[in-house]
Each structure stands twice: as C-alpha cells, then as structure tokens.
N, C-alpha and C. Protein backbone atom coordinates (compact mmCIF):
# COMPACT_ATOMS: atom_id res chain seq x y z
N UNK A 1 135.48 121.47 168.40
CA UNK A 1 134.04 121.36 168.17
C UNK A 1 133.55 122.59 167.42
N UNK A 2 132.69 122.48 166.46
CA UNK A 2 132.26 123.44 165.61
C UNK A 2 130.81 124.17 166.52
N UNK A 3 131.09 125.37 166.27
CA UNK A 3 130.14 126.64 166.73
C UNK A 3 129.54 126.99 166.25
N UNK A 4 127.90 127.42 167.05
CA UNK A 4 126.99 128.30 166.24
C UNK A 4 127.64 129.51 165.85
N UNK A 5 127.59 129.76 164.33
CA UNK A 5 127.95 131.11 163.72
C UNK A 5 129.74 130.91 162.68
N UNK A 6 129.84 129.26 163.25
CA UNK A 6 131.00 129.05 161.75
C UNK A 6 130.73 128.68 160.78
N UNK A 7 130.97 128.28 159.62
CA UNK A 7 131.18 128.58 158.34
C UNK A 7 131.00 127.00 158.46
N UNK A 8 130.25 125.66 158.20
CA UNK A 8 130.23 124.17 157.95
C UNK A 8 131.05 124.16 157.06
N UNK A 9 131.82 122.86 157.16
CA UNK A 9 132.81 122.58 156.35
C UNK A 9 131.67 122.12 154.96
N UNK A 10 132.45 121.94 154.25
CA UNK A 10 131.91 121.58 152.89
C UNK A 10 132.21 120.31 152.61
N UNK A 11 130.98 119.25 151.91
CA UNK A 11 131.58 118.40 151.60
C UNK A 11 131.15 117.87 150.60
N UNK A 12 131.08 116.78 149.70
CA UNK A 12 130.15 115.89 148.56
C UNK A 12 130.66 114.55 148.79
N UNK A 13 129.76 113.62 149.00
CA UNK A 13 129.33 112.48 149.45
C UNK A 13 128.29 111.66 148.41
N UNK A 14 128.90 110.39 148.30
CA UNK A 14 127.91 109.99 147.44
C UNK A 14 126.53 109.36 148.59
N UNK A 15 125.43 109.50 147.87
CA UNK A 15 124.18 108.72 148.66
C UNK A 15 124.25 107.26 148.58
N UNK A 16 123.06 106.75 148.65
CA UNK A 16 122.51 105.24 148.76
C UNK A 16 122.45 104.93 147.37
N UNK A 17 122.05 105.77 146.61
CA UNK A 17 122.43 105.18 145.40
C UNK A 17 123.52 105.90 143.78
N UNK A 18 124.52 106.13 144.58
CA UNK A 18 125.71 106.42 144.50
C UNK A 18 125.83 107.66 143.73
N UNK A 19 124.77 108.92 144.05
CA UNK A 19 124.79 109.61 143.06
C UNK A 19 125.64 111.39 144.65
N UNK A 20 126.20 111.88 143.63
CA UNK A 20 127.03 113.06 144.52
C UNK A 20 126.14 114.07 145.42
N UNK A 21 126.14 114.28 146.21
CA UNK A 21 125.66 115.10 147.27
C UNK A 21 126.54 116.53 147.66
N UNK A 22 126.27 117.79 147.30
CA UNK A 22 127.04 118.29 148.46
C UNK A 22 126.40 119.74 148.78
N UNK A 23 127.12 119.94 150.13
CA UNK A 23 126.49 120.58 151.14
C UNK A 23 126.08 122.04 150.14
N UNK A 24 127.12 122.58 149.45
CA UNK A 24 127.54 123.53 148.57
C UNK A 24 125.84 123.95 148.17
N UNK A 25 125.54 122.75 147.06
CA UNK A 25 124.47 122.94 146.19
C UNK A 25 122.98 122.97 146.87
N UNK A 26 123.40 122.22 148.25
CA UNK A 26 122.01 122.24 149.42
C UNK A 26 121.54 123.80 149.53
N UNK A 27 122.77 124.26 150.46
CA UNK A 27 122.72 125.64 151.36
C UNK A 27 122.32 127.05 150.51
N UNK A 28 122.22 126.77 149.44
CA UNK A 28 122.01 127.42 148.42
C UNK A 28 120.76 128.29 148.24
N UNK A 29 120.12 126.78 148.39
CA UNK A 29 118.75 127.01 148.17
C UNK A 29 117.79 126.54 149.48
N UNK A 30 118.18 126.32 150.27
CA UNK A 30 117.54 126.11 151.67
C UNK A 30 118.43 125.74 153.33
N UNK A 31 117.62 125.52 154.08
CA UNK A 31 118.59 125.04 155.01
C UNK A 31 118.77 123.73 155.28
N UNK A 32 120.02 123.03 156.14
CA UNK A 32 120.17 121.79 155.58
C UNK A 32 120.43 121.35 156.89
N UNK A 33 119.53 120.64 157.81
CA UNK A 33 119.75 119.68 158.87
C UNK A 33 120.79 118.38 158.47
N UNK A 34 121.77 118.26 159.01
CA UNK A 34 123.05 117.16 159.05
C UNK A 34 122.99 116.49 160.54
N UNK A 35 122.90 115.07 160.41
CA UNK A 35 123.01 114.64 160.93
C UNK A 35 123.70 112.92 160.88
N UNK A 36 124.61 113.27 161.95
CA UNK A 36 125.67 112.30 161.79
C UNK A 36 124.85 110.75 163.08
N UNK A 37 125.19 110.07 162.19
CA UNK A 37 124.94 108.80 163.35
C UNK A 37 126.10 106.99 163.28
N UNK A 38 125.94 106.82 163.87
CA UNK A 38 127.18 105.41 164.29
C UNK A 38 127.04 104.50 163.27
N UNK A 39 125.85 104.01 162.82
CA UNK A 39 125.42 102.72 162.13
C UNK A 39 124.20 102.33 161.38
N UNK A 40 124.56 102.04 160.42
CA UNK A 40 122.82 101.57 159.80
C UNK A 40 122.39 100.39 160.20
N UNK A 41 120.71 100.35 160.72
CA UNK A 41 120.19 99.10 161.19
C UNK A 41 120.43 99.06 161.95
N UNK A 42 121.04 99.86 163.63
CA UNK A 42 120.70 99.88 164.78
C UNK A 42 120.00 100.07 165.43
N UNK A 43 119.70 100.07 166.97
CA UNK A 43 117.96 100.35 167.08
C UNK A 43 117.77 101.83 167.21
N UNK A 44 119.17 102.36 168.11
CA UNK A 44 118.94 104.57 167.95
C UNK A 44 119.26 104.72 166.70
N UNK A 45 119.86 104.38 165.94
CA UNK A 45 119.98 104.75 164.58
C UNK A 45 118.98 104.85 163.54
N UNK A 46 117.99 103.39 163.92
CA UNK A 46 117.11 103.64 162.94
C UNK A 46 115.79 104.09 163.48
N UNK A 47 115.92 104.16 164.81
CA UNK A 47 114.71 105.08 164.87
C UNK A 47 115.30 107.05 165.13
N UNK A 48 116.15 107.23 164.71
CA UNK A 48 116.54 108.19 164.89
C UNK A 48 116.02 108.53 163.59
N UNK A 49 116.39 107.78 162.02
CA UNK A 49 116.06 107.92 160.80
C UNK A 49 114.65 107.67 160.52
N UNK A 50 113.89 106.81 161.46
CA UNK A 50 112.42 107.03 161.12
C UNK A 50 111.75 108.11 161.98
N UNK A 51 112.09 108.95 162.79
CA UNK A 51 111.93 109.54 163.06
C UNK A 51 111.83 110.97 162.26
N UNK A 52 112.93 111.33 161.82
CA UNK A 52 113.03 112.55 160.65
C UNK A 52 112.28 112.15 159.70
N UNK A 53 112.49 110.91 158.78
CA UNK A 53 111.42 110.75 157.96
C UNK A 53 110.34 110.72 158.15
N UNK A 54 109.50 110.43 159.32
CA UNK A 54 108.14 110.69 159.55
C UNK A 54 108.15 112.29 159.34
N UNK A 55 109.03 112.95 159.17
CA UNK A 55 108.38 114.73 159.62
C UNK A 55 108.85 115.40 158.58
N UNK A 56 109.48 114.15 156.99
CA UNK A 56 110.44 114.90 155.90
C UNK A 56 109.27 115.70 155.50
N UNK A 57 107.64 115.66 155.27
CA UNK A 57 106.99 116.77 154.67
C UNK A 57 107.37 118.13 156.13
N UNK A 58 107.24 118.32 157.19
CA UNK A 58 107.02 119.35 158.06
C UNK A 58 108.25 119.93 157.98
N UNK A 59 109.59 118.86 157.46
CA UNK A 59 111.00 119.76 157.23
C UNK A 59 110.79 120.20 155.79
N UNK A 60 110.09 119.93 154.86
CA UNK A 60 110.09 120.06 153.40
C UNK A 60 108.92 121.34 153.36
N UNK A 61 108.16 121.44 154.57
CA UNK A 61 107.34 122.79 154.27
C UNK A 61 108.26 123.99 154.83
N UNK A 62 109.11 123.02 155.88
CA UNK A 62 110.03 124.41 156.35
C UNK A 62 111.49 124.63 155.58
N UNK A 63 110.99 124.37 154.41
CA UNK A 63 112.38 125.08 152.77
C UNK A 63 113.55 124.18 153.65
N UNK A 64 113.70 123.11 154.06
CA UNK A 64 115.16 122.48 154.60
C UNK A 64 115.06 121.04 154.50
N UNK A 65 116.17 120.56 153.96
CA UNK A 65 116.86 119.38 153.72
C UNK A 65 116.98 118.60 154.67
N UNK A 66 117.20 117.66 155.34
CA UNK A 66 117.44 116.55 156.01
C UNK A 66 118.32 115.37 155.44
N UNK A 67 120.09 115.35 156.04
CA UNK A 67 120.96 115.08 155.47
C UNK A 67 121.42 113.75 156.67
N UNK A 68 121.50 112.70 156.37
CA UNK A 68 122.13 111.48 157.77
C UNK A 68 123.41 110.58 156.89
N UNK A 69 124.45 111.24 157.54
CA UNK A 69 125.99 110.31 156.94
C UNK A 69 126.21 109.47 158.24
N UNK A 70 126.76 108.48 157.96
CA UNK A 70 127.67 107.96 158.33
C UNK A 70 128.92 107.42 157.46
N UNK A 71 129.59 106.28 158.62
CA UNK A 71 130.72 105.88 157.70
C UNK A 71 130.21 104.18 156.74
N UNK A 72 128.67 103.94 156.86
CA UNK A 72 128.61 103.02 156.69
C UNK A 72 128.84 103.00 154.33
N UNK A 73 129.15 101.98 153.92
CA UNK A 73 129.09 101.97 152.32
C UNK A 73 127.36 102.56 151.80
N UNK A 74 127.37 102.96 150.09
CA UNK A 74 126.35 103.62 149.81
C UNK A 74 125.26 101.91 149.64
N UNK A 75 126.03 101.12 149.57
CA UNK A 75 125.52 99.51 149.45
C UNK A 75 124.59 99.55 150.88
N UNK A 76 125.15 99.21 151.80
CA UNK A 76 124.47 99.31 153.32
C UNK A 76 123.33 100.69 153.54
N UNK A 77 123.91 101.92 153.09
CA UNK A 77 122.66 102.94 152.94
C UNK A 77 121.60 102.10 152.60
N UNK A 78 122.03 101.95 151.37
CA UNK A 78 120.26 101.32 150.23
C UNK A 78 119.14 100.49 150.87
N UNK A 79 120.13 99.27 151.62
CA UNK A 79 119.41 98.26 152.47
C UNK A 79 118.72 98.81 153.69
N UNK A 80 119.78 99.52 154.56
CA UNK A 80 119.17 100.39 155.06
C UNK A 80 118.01 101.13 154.82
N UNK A 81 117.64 102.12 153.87
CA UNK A 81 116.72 102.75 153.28
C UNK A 81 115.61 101.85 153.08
N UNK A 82 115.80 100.99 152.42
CA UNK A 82 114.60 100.10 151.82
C UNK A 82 114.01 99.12 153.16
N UNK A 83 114.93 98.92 153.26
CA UNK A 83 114.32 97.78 154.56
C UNK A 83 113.18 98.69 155.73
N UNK A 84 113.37 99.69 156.11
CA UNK A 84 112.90 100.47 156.80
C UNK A 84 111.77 101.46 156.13
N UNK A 85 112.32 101.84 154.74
CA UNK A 85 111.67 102.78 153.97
C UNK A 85 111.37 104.51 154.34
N UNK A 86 113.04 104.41 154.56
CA UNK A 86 113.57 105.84 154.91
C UNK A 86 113.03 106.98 153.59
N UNK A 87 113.14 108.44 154.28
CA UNK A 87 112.71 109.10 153.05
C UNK A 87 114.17 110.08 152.91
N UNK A 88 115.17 110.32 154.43
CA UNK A 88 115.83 110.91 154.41
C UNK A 88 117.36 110.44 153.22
N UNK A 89 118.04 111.60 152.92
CA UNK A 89 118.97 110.92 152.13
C UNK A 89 120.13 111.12 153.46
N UNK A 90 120.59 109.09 152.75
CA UNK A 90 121.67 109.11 153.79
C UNK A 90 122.94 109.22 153.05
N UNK A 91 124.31 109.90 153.44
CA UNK A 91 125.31 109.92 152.50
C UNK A 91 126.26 109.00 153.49
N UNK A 92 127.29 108.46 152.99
CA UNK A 92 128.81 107.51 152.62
C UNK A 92 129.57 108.34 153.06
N UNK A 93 130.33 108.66 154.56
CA UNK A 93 131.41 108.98 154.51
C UNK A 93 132.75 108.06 155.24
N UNK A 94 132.65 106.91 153.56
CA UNK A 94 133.73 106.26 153.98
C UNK A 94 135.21 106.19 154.44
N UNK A 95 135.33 107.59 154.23
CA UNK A 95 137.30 107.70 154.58
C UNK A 95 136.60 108.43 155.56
N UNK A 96 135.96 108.88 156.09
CA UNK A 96 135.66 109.35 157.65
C UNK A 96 135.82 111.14 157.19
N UNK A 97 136.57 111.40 156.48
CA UNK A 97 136.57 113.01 156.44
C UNK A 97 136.10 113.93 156.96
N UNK A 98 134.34 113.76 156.54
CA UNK A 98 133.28 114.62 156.80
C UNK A 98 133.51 114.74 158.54
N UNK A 99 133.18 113.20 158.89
CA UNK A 99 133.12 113.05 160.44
C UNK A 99 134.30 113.76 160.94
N UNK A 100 135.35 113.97 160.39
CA UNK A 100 136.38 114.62 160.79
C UNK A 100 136.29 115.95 161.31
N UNK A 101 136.09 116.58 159.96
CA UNK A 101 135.59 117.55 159.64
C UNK A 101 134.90 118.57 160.54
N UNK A 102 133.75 117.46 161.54
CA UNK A 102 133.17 118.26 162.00
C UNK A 102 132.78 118.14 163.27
N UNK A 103 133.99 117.08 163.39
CA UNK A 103 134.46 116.94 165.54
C UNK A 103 133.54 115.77 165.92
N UNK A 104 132.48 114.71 165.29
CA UNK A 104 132.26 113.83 165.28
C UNK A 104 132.60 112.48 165.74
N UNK A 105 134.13 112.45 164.87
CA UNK A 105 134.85 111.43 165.14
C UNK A 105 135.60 111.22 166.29
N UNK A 106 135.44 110.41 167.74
CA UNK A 106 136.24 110.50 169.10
C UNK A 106 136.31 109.24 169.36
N UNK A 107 136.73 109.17 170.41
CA UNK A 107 137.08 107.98 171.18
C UNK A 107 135.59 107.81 171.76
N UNK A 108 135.45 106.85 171.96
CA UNK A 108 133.90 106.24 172.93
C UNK A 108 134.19 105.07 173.86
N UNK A 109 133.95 105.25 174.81
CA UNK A 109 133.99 103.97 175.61
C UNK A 109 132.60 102.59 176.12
N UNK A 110 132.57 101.82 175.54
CA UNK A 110 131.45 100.86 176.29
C UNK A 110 132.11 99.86 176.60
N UNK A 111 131.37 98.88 177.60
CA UNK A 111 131.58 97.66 178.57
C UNK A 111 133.00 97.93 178.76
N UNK A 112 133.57 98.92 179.15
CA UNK A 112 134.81 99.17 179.76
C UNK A 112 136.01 99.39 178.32
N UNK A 113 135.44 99.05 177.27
CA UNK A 113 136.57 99.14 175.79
C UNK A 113 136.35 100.75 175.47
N UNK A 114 138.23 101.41 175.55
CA UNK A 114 137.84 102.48 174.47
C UNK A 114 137.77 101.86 173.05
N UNK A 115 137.18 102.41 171.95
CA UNK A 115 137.19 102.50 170.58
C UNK A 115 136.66 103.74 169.86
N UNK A 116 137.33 103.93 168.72
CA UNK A 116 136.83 105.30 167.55
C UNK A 116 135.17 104.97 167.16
N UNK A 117 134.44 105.92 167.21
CA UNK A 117 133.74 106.03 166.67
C UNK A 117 132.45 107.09 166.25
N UNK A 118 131.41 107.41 165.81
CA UNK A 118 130.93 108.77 165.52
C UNK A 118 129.60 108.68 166.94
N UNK A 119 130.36 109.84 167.23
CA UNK A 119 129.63 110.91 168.59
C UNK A 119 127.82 111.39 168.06
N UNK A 120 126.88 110.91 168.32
CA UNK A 120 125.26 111.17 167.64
C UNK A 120 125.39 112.38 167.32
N UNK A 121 125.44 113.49 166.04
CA UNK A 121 125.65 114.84 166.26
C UNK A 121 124.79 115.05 165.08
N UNK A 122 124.00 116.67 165.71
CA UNK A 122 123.27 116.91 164.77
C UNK A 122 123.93 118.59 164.08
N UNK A 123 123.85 118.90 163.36
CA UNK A 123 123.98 120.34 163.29
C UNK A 123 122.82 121.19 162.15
N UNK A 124 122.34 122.09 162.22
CA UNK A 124 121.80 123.03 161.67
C UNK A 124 122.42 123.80 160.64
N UNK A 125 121.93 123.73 159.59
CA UNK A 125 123.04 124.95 158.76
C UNK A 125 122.28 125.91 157.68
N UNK A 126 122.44 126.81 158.08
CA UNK A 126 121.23 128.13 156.95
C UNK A 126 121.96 128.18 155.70
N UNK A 127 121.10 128.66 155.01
CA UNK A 127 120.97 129.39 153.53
C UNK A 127 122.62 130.09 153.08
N UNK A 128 123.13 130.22 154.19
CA UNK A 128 124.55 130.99 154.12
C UNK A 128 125.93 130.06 154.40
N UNK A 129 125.26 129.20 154.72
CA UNK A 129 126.22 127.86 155.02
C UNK A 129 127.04 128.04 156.36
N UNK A 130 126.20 128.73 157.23
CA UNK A 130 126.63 129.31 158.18
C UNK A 130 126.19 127.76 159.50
N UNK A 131 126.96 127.84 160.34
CA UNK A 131 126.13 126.73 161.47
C UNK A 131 125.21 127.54 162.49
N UNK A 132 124.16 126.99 162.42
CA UNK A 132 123.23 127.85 163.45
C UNK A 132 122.79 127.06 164.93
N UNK A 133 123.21 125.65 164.78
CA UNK A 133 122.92 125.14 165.96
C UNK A 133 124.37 123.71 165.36
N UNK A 134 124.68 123.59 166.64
CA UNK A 134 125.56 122.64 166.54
C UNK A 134 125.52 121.62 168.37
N UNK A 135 124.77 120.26 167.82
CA UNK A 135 124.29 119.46 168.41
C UNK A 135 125.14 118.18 169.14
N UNK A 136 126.29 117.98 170.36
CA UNK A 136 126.90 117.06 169.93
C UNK A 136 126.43 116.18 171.25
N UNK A 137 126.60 114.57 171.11
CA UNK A 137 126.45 113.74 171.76
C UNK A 137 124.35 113.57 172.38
N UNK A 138 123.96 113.81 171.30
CA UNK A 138 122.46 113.55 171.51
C UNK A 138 121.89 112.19 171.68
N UNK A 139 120.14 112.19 172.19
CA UNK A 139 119.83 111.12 171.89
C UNK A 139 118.75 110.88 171.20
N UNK A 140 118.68 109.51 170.49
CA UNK A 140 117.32 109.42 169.29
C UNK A 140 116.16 109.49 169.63
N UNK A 141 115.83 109.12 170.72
CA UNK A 141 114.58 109.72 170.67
C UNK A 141 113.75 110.92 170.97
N UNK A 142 112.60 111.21 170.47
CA UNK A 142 112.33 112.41 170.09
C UNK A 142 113.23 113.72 169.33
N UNK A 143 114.48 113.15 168.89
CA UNK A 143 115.56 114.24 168.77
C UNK A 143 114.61 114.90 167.01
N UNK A 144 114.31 114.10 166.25
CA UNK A 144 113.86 114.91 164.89
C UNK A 144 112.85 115.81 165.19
N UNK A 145 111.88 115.60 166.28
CA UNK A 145 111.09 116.69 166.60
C UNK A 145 111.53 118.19 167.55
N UNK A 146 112.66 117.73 168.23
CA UNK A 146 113.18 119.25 168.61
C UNK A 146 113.81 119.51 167.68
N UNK A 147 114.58 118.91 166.60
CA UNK A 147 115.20 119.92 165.40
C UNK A 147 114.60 120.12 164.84
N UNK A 148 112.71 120.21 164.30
CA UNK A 148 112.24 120.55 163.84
C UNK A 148 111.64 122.19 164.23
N UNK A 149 111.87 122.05 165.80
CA UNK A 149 111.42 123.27 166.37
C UNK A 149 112.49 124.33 166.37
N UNK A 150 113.74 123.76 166.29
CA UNK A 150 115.00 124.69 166.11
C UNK A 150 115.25 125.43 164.84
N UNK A 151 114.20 124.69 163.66
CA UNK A 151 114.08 125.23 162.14
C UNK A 151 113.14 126.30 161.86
N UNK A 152 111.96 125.91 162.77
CA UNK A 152 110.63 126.81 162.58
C UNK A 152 111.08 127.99 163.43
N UNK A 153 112.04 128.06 164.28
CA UNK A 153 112.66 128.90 165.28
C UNK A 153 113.78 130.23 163.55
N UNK A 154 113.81 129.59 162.81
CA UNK A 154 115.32 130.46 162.45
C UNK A 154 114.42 131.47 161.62
C-alpha cells in the first residue's frame, strides 16, 4: 500500500474522449486528487462522481485537479460522463496497471464469492508528485467533501 510522503507512480491514460492524460503534466502545475473507483453507472460510483463534480469549481479555486480511473473503456467513460453530466475527467485503465500500481487492485468478497476487483481509493498528490494522503477502502458518500478539506488543509 502506498504512503503519505511516496513518490505516486506515474502514469498516462487516455480519457473519455480518448485524448492522453498524465499524472507527470498534472503535478506540475497543481495538485491532483486521484481517485480510483469499481464501475461506471453504479449507484457509489456515480454518486461518488457527482459528488466531486458538484465541488470541481471549490477544487478548481483550490489550484487541483480531480482525476477518477477505472478499468472501465474510454467508450463507457463518455456515456458515463454524458448521461450524468460529469465535469470530472475520468481516465481508462484498461490493462489494470495504474490500479496496480497503486495497491488498488485485490481480492473482494460479496454474497460469499471471492473476485478481483478495485478497492474505492482515493489519494492526494502535491505539486511534487509526492503522495500526501493516501485513502484506501472508502465510502461515497460525502467522501468529495472531506477531500476537499484535506486540500484546503495542504
């Protein structure tokens, strides 16, 4: 599991509408809330994503990005996005990498089945590409408003 004060892995991801993303060119110039979730068009999922987007101006006054991958295609993003009328950009991490990457990806168990799949995780990452909060197994609601307080905090 990744720690406040390591180094985020790096990655580039295409978005919803298939254009390259990466963490690199974010951290640069601000800080970059990541947040990983299971599925597009679920009900914590998408109110997890209307949630941040209701507050993309209060993260956009506080100089930081708001980043939501999963493993779903940049096709399913879009629908996603539109159907709901997300503001956050969601990125494609179809070979799972990223989720790899960053201890995400585990075993989960429901109605008694194990299966793989991504752990709700949020992480924080400053100007230095440093991790400043590292969030794992959360839940959607209210969660975009305490990471908003964890930003106005840095």
């Amino acid at each position: 599991m990744l720690q406040p004060g390591d180094q985020a892995p790096l990655f580039s991801l295409p978005n919803a509408d298939m254009e390259r993303v990466s963490l690199e060119d974010l951290t640069h110039r601000r800080h970059c809330v990541i947040y990983f979730y299971p599925k597009d068009d679920t009900p914590g999922c998408t109110m997890e994503a209307l949630e941040f987007s209701d507050l993309q101006d209060d993260f956009e006054a506080a100089n930081t990005e708001i980043i939501g991958i999963s493993k779903d295609s940049c096709a399913s993003h879009g629908a996603f996005r539109d159907k709901h009328g997300l503001s956050v950009q969601l990125l494609a991490d179809t070979d799972g990498e990223t989720c790899e990457a960053y201890g995400v990806w585990r075993e989960k168990e429901a109605h008694g089945e194990k299966r793989m799949g991504i752990m709700r995780s949020t992480f924080v990452v400053d100007k230095d590409g440093l991790i400043r909060h590292a969030l794992y197994d959360i839940k959607p609601k209210g969660h975009a408003a305490r990471i908003l307080d964890l930003i106005r905090a840095l």
